[in-house]
PDB file of N, CA and C in Angstrom:
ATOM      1  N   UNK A   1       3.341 -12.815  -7.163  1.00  0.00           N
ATOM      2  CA  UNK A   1       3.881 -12.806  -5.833  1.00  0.00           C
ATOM      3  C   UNK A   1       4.374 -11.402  -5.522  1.00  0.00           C
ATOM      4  N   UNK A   2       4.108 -11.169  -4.246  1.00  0.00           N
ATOM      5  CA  UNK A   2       4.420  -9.844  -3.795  1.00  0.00           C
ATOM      6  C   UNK A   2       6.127  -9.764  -3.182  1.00  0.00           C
ATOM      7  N   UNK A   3       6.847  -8.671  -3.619  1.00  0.00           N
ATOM      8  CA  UNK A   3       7.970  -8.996  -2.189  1.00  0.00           C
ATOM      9  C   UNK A   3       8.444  -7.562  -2.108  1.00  0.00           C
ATOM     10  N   UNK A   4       8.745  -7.043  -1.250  1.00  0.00           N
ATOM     11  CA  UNK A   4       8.526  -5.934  -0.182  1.00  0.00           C
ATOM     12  C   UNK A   4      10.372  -5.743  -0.066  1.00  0.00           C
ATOM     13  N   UNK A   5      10.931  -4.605  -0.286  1.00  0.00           N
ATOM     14  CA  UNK A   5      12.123  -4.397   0.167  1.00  0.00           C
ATOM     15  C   UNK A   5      12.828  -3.035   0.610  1.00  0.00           C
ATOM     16  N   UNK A   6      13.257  -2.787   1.074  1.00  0.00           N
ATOM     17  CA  UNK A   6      13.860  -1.416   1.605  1.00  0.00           C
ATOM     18  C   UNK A   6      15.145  -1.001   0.637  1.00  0.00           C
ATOM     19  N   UNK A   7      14.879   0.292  -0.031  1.00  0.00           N
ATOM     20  CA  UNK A   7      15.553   0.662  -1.139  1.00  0.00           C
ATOM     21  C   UNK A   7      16.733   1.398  -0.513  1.00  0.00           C
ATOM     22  N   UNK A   8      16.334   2.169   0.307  1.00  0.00           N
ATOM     23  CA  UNK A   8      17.479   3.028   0.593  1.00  0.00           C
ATOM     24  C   UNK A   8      16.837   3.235   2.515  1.00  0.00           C
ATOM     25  N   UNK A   9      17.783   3.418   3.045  1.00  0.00           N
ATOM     26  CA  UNK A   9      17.647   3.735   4.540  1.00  0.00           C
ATOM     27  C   UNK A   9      16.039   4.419   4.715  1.00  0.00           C
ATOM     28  N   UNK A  10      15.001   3.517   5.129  1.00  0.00           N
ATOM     29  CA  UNK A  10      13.797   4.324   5.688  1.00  0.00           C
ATOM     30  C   UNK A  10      13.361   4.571   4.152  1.00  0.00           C
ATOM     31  N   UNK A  11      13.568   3.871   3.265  1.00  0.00           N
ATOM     32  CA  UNK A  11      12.464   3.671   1.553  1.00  0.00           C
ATOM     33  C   UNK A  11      12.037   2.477   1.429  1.00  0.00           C
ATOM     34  N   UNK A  12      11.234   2.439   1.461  1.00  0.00           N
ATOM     35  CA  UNK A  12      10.605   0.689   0.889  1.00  0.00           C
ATOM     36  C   UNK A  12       9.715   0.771  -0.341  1.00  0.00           C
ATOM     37  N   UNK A  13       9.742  -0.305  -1.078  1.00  0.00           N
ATOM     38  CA  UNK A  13       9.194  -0.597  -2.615  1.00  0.00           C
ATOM     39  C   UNK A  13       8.581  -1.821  -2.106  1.00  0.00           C
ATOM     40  N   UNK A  14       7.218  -2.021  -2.762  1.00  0.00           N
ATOM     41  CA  UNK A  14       6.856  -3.182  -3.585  1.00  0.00           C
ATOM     42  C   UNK A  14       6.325  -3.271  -4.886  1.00  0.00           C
ATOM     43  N   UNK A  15       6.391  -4.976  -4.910  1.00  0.00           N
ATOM     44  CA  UNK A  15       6.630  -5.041  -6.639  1.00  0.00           C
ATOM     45  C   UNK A  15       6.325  -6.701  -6.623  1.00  0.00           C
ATOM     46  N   UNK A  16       5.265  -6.789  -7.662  1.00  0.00           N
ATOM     47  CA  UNK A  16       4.484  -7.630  -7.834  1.00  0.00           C
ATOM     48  C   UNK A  16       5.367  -8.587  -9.183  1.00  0.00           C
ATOM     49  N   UNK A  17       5.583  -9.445  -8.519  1.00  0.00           N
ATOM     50  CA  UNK A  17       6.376 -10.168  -9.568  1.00  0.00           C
ATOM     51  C   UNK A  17       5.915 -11.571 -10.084  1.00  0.00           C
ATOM     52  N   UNK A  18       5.840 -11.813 -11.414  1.00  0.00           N
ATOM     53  CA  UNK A  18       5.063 -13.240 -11.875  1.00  0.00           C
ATOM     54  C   UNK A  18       6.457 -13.678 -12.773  1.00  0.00           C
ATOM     55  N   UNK A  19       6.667 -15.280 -12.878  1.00  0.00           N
ATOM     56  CA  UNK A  19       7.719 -15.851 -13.681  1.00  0.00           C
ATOM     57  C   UNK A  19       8.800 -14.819 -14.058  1.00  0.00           C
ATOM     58  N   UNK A  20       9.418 -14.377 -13.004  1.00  0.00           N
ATOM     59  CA  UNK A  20      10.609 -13.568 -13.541  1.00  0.00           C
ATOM     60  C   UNK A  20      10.754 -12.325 -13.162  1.00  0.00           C
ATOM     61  N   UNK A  21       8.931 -11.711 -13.559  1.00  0.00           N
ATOM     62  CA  UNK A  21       9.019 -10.333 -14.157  1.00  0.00           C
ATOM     63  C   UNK A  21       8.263  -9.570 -13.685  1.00  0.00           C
ATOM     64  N   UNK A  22       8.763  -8.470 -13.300  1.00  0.00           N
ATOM     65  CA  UNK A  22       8.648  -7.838 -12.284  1.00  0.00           C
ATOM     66  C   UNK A  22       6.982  -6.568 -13.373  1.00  0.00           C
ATOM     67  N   UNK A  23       5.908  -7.153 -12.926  1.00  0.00           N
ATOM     68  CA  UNK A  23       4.594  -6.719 -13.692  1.00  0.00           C
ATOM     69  C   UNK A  23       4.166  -4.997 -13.174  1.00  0.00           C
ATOM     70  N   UNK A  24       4.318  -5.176 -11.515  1.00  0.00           N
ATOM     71  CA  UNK A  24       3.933  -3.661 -11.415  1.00  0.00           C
ATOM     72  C   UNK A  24       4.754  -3.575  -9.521  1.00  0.00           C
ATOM     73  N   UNK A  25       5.088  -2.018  -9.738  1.00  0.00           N
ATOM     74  CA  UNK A  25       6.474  -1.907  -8.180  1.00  0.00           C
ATOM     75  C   UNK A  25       5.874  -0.256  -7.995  1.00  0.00           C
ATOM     76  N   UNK A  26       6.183   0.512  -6.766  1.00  0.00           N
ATOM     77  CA  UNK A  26       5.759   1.790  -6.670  1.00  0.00           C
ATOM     78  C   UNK A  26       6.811   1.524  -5.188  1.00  0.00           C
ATOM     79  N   UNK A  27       6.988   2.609  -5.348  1.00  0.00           N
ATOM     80  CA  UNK A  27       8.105   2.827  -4.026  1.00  0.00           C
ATOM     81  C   UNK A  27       8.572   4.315  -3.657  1.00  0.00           C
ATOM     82  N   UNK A  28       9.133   4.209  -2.397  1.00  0.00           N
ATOM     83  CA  UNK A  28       9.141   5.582  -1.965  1.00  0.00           C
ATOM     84  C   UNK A  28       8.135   5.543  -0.527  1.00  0.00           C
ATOM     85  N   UNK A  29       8.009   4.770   0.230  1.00  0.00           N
ATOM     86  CA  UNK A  29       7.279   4.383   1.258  1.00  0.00           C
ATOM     87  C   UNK A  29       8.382   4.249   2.787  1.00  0.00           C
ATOM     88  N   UNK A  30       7.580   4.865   3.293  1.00  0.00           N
ATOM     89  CA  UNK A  30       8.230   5.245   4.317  1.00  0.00           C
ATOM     90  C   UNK A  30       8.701   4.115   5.737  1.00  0.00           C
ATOM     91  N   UNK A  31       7.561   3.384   4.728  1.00  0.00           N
ATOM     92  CA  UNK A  31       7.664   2.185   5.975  1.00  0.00           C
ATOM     93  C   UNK A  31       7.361   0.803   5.338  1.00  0.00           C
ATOM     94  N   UNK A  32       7.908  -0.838   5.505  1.00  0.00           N
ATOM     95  CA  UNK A  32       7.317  -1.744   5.269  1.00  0.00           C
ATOM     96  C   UNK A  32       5.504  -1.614   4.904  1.00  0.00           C
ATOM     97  N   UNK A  33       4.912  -1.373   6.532  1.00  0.00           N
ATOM     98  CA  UNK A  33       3.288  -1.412   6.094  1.00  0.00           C
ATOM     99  C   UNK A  33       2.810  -0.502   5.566  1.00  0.00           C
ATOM    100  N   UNK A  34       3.801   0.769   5.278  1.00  0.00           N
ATOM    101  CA  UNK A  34       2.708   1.510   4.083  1.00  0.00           C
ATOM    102  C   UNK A  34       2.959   0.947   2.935  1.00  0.00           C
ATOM    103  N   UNK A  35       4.006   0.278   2.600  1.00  0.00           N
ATOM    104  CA  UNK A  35       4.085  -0.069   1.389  1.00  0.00           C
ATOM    105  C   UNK A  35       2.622  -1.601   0.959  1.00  0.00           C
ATOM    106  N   UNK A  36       3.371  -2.162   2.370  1.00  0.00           N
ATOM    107  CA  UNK A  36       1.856  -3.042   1.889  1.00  0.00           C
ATOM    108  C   UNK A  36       0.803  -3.142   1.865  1.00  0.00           C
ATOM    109  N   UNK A  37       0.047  -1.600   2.711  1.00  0.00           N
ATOM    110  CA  UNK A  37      -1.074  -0.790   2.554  1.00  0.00           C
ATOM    111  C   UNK A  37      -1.227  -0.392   1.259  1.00  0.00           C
ATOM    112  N   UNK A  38      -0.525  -0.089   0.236  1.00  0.00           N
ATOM    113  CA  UNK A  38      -0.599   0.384  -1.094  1.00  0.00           C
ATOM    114  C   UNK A  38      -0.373  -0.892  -1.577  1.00  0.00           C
ATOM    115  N   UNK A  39       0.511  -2.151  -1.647  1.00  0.00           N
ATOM    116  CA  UNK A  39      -0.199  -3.071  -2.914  1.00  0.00           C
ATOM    117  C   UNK A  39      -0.975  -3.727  -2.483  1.00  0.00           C
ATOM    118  N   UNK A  40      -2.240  -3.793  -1.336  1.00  0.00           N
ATOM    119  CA  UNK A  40      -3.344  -4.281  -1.374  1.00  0.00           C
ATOM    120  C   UNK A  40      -4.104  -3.283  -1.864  1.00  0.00           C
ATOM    121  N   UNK A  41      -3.737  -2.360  -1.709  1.00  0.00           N
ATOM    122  CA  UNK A  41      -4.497  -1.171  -2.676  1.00  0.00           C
ATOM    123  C   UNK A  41      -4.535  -1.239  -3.892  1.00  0.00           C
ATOM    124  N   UNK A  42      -4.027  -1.626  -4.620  1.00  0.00           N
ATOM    125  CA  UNK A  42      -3.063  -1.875  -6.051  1.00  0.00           C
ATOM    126  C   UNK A  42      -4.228  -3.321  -6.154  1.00  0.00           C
ATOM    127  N   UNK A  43      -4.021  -3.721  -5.243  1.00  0.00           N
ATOM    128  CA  UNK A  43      -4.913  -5.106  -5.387  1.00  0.00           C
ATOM    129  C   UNK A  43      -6.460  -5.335  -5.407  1.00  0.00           C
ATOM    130  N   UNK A  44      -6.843  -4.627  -4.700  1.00  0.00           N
ATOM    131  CA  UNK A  44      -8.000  -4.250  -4.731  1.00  0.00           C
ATOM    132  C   UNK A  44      -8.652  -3.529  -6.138  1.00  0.00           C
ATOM    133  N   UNK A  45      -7.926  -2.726  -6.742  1.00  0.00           N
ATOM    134  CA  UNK A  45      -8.192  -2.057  -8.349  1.00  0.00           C
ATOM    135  C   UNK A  45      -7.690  -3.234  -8.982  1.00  0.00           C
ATOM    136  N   UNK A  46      -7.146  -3.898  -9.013  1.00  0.00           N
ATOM    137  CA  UNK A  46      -7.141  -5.009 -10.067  1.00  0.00           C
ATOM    138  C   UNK A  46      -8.610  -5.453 -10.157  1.00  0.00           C
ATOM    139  N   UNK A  47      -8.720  -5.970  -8.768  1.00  0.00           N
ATOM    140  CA  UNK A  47     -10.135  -7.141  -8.567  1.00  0.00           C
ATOM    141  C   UNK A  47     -11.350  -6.016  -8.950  1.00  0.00           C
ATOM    142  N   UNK A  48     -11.413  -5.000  -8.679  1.00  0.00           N
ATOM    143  CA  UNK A  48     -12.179  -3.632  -9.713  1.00  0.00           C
ATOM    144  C   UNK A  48     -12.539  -3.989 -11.323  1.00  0.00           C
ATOM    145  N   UNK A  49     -10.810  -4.136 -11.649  1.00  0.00           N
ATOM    146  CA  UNK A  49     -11.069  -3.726 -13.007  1.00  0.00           C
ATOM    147  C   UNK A  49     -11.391  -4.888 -13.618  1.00  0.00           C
ATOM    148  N   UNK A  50     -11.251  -6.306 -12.756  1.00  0.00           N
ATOM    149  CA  UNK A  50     -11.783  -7.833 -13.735  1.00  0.00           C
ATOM    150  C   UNK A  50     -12.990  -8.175 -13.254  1.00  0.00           C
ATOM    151  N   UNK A  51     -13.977  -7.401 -12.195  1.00  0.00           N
ATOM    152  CA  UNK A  51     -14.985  -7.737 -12.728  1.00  0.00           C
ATOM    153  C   UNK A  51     -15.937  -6.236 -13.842  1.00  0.00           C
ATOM    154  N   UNK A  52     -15.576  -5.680 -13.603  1.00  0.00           N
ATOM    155  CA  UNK A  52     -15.767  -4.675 -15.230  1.00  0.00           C
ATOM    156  C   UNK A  52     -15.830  -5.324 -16.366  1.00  0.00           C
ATOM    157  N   UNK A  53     -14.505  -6.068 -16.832  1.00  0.00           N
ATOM    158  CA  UNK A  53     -14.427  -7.044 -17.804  1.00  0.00           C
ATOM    159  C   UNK A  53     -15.167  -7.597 -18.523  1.00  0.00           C
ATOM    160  N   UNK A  54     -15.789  -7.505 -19.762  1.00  0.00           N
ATOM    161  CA  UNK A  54     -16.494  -8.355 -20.125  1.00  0.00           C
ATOM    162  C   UNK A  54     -16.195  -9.627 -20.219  1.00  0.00           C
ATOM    163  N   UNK A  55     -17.404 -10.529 -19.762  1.00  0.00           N
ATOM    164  CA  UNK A  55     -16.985 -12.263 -19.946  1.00  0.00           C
ATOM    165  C   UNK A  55     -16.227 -12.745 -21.080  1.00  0.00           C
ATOM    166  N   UNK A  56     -15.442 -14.042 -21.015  1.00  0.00           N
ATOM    167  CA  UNK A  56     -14.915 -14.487 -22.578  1.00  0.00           C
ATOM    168  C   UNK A  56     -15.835 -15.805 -22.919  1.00  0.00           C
ATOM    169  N   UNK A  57     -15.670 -15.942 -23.840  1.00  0.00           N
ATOM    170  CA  UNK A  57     -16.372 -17.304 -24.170  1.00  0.00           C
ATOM    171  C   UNK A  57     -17.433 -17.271 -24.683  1.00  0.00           C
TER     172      UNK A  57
END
């Protein structure tokens, strides 16, 4: 799950969080939608790097 927050006056972070734990965050964004312009970006290289992957099984 994604969640999006404003760090300091006019900073925003996101940060990808699963059961707890906070997996991957980058911040320093000037605005809400750049930030969420960068973790669909972030998202997009994931979905990159699993089909690279070799199959299991």
């Amino acid at each position: 799950m994604f969640t999006f927050r404003e760090t300091a006056p006019g900073t925003w972070r996101w940060s990808f969080v699963f059961r707890d734990q906070t997996l991957a965050h980058e911040e320093g964004f000037d605005s809400e939608r750049r930030a969420r312009a960068a973790a669909m970006v972030f998202v997009r290289d994931v979905g990159v790097a699993l089909k690279k992957m070799p199959a299991w099984g």
